[in-house]
Protein backbone atom coordinates (compact mmCIF):
# COMPACT_ATOMS: atom_id res chain seq x y z
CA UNK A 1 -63.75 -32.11 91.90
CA UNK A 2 -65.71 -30.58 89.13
CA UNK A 3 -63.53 -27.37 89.99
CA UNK A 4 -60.07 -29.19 90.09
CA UNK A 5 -60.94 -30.40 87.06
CA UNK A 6 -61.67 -27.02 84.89
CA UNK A 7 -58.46 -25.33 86.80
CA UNK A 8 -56.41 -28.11 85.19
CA UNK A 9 -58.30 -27.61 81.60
CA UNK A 10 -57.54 -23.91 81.86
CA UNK A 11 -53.62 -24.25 82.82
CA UNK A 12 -53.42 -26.94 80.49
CA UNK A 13 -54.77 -24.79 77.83
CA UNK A 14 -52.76 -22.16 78.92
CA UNK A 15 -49.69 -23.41 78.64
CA UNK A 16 -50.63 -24.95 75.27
CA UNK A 17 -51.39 -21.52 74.22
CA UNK A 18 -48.18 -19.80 75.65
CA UNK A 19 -46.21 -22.53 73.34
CA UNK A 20 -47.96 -21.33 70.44
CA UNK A 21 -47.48 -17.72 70.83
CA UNK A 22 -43.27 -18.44 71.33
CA UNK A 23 -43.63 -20.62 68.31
CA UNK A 24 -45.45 -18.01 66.52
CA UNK A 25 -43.03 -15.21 67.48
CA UNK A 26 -40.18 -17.29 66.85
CA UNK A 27 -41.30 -17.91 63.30
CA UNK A 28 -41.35 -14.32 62.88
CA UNK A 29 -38.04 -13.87 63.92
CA UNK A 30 -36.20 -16.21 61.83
CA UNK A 31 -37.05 -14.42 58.22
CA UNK A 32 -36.11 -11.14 57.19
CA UNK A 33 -37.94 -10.68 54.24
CA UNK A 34 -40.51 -8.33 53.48
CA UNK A 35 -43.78 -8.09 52.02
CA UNK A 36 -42.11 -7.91 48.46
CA UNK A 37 -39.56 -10.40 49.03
CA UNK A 38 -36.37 -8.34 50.04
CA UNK A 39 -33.93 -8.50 52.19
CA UNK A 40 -33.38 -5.45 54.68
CA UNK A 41 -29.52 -4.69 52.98
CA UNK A 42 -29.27 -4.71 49.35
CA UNK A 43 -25.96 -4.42 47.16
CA UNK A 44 -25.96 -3.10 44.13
CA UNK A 45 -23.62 -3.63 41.52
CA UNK A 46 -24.04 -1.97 38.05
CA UNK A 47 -20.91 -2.93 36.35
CA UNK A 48 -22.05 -6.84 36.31
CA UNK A 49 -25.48 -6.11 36.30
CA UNK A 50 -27.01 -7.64 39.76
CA UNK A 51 -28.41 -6.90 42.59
CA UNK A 52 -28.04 -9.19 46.17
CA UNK A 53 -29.99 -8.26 49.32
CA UNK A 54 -28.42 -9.96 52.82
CA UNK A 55 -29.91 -9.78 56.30
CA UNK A 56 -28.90 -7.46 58.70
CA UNK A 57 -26.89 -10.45 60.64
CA UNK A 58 -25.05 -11.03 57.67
CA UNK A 59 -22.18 -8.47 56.28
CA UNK A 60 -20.05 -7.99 52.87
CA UNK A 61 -16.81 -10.14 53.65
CA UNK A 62 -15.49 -9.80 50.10
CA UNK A 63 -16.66 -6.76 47.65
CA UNK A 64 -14.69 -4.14 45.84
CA UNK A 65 -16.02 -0.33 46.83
CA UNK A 66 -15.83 0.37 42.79
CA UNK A 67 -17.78 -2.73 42.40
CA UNK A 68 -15.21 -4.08 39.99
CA UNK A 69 -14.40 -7.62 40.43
CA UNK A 70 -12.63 -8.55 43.36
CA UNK A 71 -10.48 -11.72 41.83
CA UNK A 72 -10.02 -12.29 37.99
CA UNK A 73 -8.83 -15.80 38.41
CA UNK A 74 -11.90 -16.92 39.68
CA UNK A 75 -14.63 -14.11 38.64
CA UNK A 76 -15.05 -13.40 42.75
CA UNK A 77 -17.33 -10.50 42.69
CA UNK A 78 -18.95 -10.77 45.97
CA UNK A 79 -18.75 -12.64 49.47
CA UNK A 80 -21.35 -12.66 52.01
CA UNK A 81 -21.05 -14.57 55.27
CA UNK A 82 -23.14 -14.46 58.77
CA UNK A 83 -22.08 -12.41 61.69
CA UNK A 84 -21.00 -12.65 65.13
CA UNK A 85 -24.47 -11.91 66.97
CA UNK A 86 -26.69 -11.31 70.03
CA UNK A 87 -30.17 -11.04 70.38
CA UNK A 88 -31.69 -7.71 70.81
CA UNK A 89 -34.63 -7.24 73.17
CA UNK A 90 -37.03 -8.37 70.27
CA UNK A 91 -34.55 -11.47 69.87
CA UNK A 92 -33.54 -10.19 66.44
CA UNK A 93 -30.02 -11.01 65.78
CA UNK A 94 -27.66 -8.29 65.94
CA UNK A 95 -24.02 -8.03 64.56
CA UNK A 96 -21.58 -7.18 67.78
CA UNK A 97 -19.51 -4.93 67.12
CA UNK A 98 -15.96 -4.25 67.94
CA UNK A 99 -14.17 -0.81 68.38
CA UNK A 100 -10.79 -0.56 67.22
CA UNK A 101 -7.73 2.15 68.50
CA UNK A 102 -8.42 4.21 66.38
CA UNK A 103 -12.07 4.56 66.82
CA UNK A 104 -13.33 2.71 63.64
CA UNK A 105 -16.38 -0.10 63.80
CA UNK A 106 -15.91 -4.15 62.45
CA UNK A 107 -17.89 -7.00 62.95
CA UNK A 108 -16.56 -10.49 62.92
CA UNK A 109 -17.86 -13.22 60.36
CA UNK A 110 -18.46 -16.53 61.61
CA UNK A 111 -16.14 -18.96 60.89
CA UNK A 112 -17.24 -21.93 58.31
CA UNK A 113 -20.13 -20.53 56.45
CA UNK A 114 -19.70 -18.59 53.01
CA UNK A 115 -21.89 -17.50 50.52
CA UNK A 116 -20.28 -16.02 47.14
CA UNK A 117 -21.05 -14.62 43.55
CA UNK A 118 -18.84 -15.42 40.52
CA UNK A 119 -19.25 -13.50 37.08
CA UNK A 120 -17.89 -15.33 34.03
CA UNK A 121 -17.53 -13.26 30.92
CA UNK A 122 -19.10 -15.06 28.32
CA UNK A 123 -15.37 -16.65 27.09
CA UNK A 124 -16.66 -19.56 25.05
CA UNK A 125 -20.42 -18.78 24.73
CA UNK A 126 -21.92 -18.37 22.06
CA UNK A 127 -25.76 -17.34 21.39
CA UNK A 128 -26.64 -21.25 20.74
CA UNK A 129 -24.58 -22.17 23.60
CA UNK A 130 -27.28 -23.90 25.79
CA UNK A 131 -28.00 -24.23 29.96
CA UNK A 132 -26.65 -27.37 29.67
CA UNK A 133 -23.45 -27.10 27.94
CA UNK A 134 -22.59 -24.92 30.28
CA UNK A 135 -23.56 -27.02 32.64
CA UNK A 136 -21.14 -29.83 30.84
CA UNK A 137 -18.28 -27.48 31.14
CA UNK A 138 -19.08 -26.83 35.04
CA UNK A 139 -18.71 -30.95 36.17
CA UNK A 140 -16.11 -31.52 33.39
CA UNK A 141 -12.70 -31.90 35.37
CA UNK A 142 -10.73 -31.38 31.72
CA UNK A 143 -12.85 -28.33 30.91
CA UNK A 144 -10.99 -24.84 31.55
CA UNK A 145 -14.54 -23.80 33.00
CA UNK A 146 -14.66 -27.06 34.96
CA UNK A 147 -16.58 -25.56 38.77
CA UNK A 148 -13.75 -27.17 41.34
CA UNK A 149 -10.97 -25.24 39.35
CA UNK A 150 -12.18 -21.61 38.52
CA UNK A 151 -14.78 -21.23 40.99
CA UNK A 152 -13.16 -21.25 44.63
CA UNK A 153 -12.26 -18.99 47.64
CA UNK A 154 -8.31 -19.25 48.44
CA UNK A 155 -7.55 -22.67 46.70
CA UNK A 156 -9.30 -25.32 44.94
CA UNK A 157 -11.50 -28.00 46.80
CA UNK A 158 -9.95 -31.06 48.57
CA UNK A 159 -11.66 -34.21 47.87
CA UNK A 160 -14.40 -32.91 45.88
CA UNK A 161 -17.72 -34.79 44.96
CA UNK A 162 -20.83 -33.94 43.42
CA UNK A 163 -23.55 -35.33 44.76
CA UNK A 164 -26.38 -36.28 42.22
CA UNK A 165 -28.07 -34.85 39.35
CA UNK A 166 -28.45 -31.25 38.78
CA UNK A 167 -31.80 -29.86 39.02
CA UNK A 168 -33.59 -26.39 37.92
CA UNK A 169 -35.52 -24.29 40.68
CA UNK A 170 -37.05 -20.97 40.85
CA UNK A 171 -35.48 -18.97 43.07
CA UNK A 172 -37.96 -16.84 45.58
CA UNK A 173 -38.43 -13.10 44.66
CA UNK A 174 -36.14 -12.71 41.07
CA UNK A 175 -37.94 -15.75 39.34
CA UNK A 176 -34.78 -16.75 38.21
CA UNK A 177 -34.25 -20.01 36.50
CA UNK A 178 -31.29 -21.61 38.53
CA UNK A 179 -29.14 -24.89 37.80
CA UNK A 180 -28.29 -26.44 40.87
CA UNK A 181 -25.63 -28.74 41.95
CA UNK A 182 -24.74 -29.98 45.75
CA UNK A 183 -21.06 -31.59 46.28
CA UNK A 184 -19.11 -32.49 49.76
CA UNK A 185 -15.68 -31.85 50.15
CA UNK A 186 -12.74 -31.26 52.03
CA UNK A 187 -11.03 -28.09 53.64
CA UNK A 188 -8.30 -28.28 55.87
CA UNK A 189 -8.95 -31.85 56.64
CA UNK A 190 -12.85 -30.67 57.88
CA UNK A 191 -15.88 -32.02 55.85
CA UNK A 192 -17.70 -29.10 54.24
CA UNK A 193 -21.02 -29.01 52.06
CA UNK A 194 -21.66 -26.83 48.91
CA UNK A 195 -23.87 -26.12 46.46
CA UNK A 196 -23.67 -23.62 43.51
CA UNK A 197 -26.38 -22.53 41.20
CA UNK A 198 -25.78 -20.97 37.52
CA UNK A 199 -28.13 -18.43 36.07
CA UNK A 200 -27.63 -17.49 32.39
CA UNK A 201 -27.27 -13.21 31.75
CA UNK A 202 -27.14 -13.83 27.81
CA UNK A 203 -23.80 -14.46 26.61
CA UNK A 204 -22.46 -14.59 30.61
CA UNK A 205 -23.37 -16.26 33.27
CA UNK A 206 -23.01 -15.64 37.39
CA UNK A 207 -22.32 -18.39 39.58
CA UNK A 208 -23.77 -18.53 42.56
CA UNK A 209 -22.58 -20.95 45.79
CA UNK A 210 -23.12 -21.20 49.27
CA UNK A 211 -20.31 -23.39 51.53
CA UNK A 212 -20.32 -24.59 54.91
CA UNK A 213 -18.87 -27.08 57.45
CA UNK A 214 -20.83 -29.97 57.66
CA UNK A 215 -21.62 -29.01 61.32
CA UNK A 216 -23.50 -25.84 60.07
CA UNK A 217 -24.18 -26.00 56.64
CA UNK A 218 -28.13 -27.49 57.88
CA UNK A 219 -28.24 -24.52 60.39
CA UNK A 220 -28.25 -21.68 57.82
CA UNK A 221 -29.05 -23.40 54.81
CA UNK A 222 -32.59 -21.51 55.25
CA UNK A 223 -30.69 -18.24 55.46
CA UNK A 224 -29.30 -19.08 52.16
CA UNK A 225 -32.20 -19.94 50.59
CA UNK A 226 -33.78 -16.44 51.54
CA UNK A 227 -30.04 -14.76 50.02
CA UNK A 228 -30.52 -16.36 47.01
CA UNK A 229 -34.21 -15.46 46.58
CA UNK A 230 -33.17 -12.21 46.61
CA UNK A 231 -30.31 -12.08 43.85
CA UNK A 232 -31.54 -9.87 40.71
CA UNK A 233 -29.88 -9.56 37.63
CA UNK A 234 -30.37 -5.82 36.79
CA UNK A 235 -30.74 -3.74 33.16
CA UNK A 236 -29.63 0.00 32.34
CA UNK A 237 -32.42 1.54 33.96
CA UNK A 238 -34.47 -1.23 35.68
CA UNK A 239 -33.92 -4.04 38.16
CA UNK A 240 -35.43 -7.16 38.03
CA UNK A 241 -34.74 -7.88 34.16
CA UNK A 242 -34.45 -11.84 34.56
């Protein structure tokens, strides 16, 4: 009995032990970033003076080569959006890829998840203009700067809410001070989440969002998070200024 007994104490502990080492290995799995904080693809852009590292599941959907902006209207600068991707034999995501006639290489974004950089010249800003007046201007529908009306990807938000009071956060590895503001809306008659953060580069400012359907905004919200911790505002000869 004694025997019995210990066997089913050692698969027991076995199996509890198995468990853990998936657990553990899937933990490792899910991030990307490094010792220092980065991302394994970074994008550097000189002309607006940033810097945004992405994972190696997620690819450039939006971005001029010359790194000029890619839609004056809105101050678009850069789109980044997850992948199309299967598991590699270390279960690391990898973009599939798809081989066109003539022999070139894409990869297909998944559909519903965005994450984008805006770039607003400093037009109104002055050097007493404050965080919060430009947050005023952001969540003020008769402001010129108001969010729902500059800021967007192919047309303006349906339905458009903000959800509660803005609040200031540190992102990850740039230490930047961030104002942050979640809203709901509507796209196409689908429910969609957002949230967009504003970081202050003097007399400019960049506007940073990340949009999903409601159905996957929770599933890479942490793959946002680690995006954003990786955004740098950069100087003439150094990066990492903010």
């Amino acid at each position: 009995m004694q025997i019995k007994k210990l066997i089913k104490i050692t698969v027991a502990s076995l199996l509890v032990l198995s468990m853990a080492v998936v657990l553990f290995a899937c933990k490792q799995n899910k991030t990307q970033i490094d010792e220092e904080g980065k991302l394994p693809n970074q994008e550097e852009n000189l002309r607006y003076y940033f810097q945004q590292g992405y994972r190696t599941n997620w690819g450039i959907i939006r971005g001029d080569a010359e790194k000029w902006i890619v839609d004056r209207e809105t101050g678009l600068i850069l789109m980044l959006a997850p992948l199309v991707s299967e598991p590699d034999e270390k279960g690391s995501p990898i973009p599939v890829k798809t081989i066109g006639g003539d022999g070139t290489e894409s990869f297909t974004a998944i559909e519903g998840v965005e994450y984008a950089v805006y770039f607003h010249n400093g037009e109104g800003i002055t050097m007493t203009t404050s965080r919060n007046d430009v947050v005023g201007w952001l969540q003020d529908p008769d402001s010129p700067f108001y969010f729902n009306n500059k800021h967007y990807i192919g047309a303006p938000r349906e339905t458009f809410l903000q959800k509660g009071e803005s609040t200031i956060f540190t992102a990850k590895y740039s230490k930047l001070q961030f104002t942050t503001v979640s809203y709901t809306f509507t796209r196409d008659g689908e429910d969609w989440q957002g949230v967009y953060n504003i970081v202050m580069n003097g007399t400019e400012y960049f506007i940073v969002t990340f949009e999903a359907k409601s159905s996957l905004y929770n599933e890479y919200y942490e793959e946002y998070s680690e995006t954003i911790g990786d955004f740098r505002k950069r100087g003439w000869e150094t990066s990492d200024v903010g």
